[in-house]
Structure formats: C-alpha cells, structure tokens
N, C-alpha and C. Protein backbone atom coordinates (compact mmCIF):
# COMPACT_ATOMS: atom_id res chain seq x y z
N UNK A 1 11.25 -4.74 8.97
CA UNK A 1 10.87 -3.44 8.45
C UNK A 1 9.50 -3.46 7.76
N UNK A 2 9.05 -4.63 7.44
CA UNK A 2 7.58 -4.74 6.83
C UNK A 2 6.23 -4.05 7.67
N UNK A 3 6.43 -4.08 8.97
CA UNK A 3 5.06 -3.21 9.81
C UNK A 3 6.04 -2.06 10.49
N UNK A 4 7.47 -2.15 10.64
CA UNK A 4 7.79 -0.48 10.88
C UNK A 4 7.09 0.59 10.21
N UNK A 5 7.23 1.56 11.46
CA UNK A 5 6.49 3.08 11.09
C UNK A 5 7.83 3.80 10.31
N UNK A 6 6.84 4.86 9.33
CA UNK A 6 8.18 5.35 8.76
C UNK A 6 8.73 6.21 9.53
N UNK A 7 8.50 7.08 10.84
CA UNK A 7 9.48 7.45 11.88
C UNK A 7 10.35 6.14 12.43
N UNK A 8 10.24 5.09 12.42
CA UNK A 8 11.15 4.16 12.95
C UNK A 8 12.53 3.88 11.94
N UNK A 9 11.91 4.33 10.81
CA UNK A 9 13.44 3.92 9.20
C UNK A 9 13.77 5.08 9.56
N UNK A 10 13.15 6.23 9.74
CA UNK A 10 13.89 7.74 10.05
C UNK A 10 15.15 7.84 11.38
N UNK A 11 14.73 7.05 11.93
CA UNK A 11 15.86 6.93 13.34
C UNK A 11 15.25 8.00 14.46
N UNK A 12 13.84 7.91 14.31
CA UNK A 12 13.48 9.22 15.07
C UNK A 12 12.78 8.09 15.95
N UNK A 13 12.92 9.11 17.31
CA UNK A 13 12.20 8.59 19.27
C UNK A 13 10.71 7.69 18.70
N UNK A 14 10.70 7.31 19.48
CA UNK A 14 9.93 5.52 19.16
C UNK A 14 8.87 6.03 19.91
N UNK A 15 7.42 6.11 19.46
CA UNK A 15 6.35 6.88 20.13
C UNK A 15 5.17 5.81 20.31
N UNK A 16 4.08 5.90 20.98
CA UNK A 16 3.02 5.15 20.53
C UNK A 16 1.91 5.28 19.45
N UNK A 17 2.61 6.69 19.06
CA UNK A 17 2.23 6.50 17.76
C UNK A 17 2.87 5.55 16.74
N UNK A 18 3.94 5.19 16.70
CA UNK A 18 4.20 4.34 15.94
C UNK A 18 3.94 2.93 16.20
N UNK A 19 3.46 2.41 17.35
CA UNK A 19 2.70 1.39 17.57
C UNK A 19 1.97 1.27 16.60
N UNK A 20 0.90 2.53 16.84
CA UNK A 20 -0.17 2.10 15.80
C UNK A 20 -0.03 1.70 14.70
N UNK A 21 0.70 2.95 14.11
CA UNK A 21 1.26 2.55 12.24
C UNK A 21 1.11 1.06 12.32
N UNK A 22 2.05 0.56 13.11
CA UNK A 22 2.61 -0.76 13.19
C UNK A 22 1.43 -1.48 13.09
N UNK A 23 0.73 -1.55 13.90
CA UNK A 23 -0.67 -2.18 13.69
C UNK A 23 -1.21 -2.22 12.85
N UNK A 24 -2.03 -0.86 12.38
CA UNK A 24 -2.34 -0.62 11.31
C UNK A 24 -1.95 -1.37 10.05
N UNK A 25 -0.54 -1.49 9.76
CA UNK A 25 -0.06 -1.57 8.76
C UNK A 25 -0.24 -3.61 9.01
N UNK A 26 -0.07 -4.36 10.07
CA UNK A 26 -0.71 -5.57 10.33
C UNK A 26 -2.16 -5.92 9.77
N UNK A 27 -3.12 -5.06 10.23
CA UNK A 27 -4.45 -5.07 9.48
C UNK A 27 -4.42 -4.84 8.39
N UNK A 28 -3.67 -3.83 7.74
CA UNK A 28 -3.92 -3.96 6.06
C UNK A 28 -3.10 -5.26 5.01
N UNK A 29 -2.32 -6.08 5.59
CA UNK A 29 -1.66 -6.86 5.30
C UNK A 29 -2.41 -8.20 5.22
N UNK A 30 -3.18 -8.53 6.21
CA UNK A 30 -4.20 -9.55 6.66
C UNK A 30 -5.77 -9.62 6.13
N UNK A 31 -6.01 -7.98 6.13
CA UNK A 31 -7.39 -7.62 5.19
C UNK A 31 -6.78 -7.70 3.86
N UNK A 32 -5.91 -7.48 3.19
CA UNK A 32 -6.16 -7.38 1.90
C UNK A 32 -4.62 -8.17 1.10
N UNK A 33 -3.95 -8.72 1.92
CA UNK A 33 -2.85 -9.76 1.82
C UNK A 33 -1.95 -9.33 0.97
N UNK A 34 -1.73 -8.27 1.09
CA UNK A 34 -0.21 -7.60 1.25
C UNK A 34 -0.36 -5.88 1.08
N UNK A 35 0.98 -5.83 1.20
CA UNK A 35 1.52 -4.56 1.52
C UNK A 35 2.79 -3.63 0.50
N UNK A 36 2.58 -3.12 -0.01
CA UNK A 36 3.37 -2.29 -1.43
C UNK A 36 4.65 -2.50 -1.02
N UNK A 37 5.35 -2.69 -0.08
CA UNK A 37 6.89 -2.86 0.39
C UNK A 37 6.90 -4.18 0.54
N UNK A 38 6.09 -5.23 0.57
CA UNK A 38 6.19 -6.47 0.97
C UNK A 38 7.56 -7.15 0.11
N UNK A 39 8.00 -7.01 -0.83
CA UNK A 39 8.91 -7.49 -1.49
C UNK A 39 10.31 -7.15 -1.22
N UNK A 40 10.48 -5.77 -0.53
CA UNK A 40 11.58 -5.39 -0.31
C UNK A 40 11.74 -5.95 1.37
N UNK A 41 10.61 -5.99 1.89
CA UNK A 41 10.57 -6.22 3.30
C UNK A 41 11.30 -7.81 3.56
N UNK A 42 10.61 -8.57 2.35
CA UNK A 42 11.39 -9.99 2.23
C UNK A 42 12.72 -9.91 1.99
N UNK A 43 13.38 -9.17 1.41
CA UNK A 43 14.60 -8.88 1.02
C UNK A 43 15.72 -8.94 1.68
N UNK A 44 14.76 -8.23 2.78
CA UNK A 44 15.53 -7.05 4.06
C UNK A 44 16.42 -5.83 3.52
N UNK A 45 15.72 -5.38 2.32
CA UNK A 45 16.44 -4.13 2.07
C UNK A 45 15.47 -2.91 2.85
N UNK A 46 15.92 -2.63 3.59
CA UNK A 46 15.02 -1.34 4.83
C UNK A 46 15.20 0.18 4.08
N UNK A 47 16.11 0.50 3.39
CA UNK A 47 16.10 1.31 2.46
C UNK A 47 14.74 1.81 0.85
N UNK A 48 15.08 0.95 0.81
CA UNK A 48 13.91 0.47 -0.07
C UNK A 48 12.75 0.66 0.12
N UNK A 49 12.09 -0.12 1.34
CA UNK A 49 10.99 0.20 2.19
C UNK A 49 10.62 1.32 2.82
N UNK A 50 11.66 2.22 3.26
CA UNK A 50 11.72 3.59 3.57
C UNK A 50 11.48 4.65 2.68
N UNK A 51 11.82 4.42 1.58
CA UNK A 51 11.66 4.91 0.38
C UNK A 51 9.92 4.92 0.13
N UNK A 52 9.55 3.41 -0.39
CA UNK A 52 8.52 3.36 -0.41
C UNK A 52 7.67 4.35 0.46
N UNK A 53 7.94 3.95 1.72
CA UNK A 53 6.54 4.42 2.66
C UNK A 53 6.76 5.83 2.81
N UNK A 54 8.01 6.26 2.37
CA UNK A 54 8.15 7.99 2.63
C UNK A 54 7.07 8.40 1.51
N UNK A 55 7.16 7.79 -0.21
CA UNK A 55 6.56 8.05 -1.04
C UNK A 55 5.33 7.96 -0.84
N UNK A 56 4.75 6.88 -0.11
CA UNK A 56 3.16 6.72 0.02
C UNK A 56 2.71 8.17 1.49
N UNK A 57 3.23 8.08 2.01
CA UNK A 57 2.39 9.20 2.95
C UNK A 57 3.34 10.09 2.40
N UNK A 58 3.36 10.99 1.48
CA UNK A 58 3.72 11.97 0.83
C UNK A 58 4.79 12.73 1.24
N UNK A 59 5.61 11.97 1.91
CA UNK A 59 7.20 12.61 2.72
C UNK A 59 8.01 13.47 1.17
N UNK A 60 7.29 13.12 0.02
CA UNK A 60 8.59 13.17 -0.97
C UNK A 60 7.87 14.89 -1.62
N UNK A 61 8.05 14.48 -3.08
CA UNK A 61 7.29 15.74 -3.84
C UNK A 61 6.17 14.95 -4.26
N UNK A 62 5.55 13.81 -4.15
CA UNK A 62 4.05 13.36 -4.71
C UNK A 62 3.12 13.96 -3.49
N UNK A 63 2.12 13.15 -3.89
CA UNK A 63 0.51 14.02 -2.93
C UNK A 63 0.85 12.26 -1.81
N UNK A 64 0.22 12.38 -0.58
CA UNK A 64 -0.24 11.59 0.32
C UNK A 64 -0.84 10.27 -0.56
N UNK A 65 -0.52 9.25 -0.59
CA UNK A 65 -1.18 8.19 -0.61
C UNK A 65 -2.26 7.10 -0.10
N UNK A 66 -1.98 7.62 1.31
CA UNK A 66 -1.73 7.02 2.49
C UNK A 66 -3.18 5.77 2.28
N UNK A 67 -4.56 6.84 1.89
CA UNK A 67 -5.59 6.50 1.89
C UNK A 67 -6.18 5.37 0.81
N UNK A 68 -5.41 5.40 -0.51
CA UNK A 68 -5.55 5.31 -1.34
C UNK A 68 -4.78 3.62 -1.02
N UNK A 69 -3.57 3.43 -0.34
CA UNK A 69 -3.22 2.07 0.14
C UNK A 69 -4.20 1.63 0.74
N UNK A 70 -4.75 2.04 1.84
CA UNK A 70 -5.53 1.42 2.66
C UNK A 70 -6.83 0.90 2.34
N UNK A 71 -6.70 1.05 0.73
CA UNK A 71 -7.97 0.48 -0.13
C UNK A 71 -8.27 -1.01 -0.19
N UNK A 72 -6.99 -1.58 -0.21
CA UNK A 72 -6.39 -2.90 -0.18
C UNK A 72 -5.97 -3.12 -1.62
N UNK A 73 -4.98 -4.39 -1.65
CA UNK A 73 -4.50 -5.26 -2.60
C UNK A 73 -5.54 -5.39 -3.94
N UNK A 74 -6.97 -5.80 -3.33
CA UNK A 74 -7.81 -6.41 -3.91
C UNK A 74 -7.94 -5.54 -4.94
N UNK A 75 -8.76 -4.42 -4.26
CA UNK A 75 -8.93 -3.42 -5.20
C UNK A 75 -7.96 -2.94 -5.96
N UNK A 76 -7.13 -2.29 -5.68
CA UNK A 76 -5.90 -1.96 -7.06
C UNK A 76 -5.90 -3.16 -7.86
N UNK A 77 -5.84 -4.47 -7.93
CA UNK A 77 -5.55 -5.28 -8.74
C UNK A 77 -6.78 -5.36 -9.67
N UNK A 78 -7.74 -5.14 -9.04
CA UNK A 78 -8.67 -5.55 -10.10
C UNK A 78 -8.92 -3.93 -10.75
N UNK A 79 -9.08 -2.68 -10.44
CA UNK A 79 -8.78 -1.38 -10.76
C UNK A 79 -7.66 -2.26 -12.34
N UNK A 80 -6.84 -2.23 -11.96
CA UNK A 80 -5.42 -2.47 -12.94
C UNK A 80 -5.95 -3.65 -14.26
N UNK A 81 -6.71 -4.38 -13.79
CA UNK A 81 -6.72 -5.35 -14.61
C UNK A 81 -8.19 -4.75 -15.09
N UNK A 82 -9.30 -3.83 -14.90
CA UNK A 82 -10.41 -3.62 -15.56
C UNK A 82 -9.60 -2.28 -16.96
N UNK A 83 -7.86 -1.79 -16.13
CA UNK A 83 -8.01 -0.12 -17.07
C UNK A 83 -7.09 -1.15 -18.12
N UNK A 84 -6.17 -2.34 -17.99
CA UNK A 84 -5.88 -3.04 -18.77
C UNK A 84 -6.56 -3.82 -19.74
N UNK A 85 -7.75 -4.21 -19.85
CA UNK A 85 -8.69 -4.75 -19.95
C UNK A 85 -9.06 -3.63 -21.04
N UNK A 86 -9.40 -2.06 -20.87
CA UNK A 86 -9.89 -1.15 -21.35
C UNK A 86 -9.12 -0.95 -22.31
N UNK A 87 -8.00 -0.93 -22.19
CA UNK A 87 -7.18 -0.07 -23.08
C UNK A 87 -6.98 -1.19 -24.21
N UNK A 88 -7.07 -2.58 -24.17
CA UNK A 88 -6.64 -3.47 -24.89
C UNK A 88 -8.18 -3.95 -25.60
N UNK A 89 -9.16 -2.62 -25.74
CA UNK A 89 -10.17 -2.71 -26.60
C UNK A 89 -11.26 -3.32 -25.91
N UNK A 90 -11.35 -3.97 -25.23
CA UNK A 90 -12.39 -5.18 -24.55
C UNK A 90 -14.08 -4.47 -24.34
N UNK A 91 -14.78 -4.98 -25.14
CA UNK A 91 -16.10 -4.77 -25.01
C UNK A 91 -16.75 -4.57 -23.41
N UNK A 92 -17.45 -2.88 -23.35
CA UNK A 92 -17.58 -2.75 -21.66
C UNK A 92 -18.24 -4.10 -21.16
N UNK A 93 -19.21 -4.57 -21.49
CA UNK A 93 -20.26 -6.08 -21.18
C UNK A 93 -18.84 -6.95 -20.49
N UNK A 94 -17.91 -7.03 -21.31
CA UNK A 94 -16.68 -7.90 -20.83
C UNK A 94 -16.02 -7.59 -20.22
N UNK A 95 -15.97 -6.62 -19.40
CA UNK A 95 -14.41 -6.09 -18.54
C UNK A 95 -14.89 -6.73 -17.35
N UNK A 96 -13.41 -6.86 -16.98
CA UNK A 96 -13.70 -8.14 -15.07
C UNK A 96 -13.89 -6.62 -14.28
N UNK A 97 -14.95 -7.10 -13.10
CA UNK A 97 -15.28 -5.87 -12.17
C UNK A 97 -13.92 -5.70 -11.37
N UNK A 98 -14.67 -4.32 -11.04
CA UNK A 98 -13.84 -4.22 -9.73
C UNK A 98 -14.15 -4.31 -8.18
N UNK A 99 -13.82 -5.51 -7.39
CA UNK A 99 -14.39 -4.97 -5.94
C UNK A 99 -14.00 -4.03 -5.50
N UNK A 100 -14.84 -4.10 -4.19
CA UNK A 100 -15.32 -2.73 -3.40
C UNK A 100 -13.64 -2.55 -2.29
N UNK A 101 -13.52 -1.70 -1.85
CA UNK A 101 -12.15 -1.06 -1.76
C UNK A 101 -12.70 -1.59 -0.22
N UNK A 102 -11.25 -1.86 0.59
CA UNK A 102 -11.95 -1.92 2.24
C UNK A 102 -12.14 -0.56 2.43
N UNK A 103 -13.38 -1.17 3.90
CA UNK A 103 -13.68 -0.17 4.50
C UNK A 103 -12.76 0.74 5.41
N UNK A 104 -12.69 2.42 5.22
CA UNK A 104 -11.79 3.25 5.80
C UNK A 104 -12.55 3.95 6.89
C-alpha cells in the first residue's frame, strides 16, 4: 500500500491513471527518502494509509496537500526544525537553513 493510488484503497476500477500516482509516488520516495504513510505502509495497516493519502489530496474537509508533499522530506524537516529553532528564542544569525523544496 506504500505506492498505491488512493483510488486503489477506495476499491475503485484500476486505471492508468493510477499507474502514475504509483510512480509518482516511487519518485518522491527516492528524491526525498520517504513518504508521510511510510510508517503505516511498514505496518501493513492499509487503512491508515488511506486515511492519510485521502487527507493529503484533500478527499476529507482540509485543503489539497498534494503539492505541498511533493516538496520532499528534506524540506519539511528542515522548515520544522528552523520554526522550532524560532520559537525556542534562537538568534536569526543562528537558525539552521532551510533547503530548497524539489523541483515541481
């Protein structure tokens, strides 16, 4: 369930569009070494993961994510660790950067 499309957790007709997802979701795993479900995917809880990815492309009541994943790993972590960094006082001269988000 880790590169399933979320029409494939839905139980819905198997398209080539969901190839792609599938792909897709291979390249962002490899560019930026992992994937927001990766933990549940180890699990094998497919529920979980369905959940997730409904939430990230905006299946639920939040806004679309979709784009905002495809930033990579890298970036959110260091994003997280510069607003952590901020909030815990740290002189701007001292905050760890943030790299550049992959290319979309």
């Amino acid at each position: 369930s880790m590169y399933a499309s979320l029409r494939v957790h839905q139980l819905c007709d198997y398209t080539f569009r969901d190839d792609m997802w599938s792909l897709l979701y291979v390249f962002c795993d490899l560019a930026s070494g992992g994937l927001p479900w990766m933990s549940y995917a180890a699990t094998r809880d497919r529920d979980s993961c369905q959940w997730l990815k409904e939430a990230i492309h905006g299946e639920g009541d939040g806004p679309d994510q979709t784009e905002e994943m495809l930033k990579g790993e890298h970036y959110h972590v260091g994003v997280f660790r510069r607003k952590t960094a901020e909030e815990a006082g740290t002189p701007p001269e001292q905050l760890p950067s943030v790299p550049e988000p992959l290319e979309i």
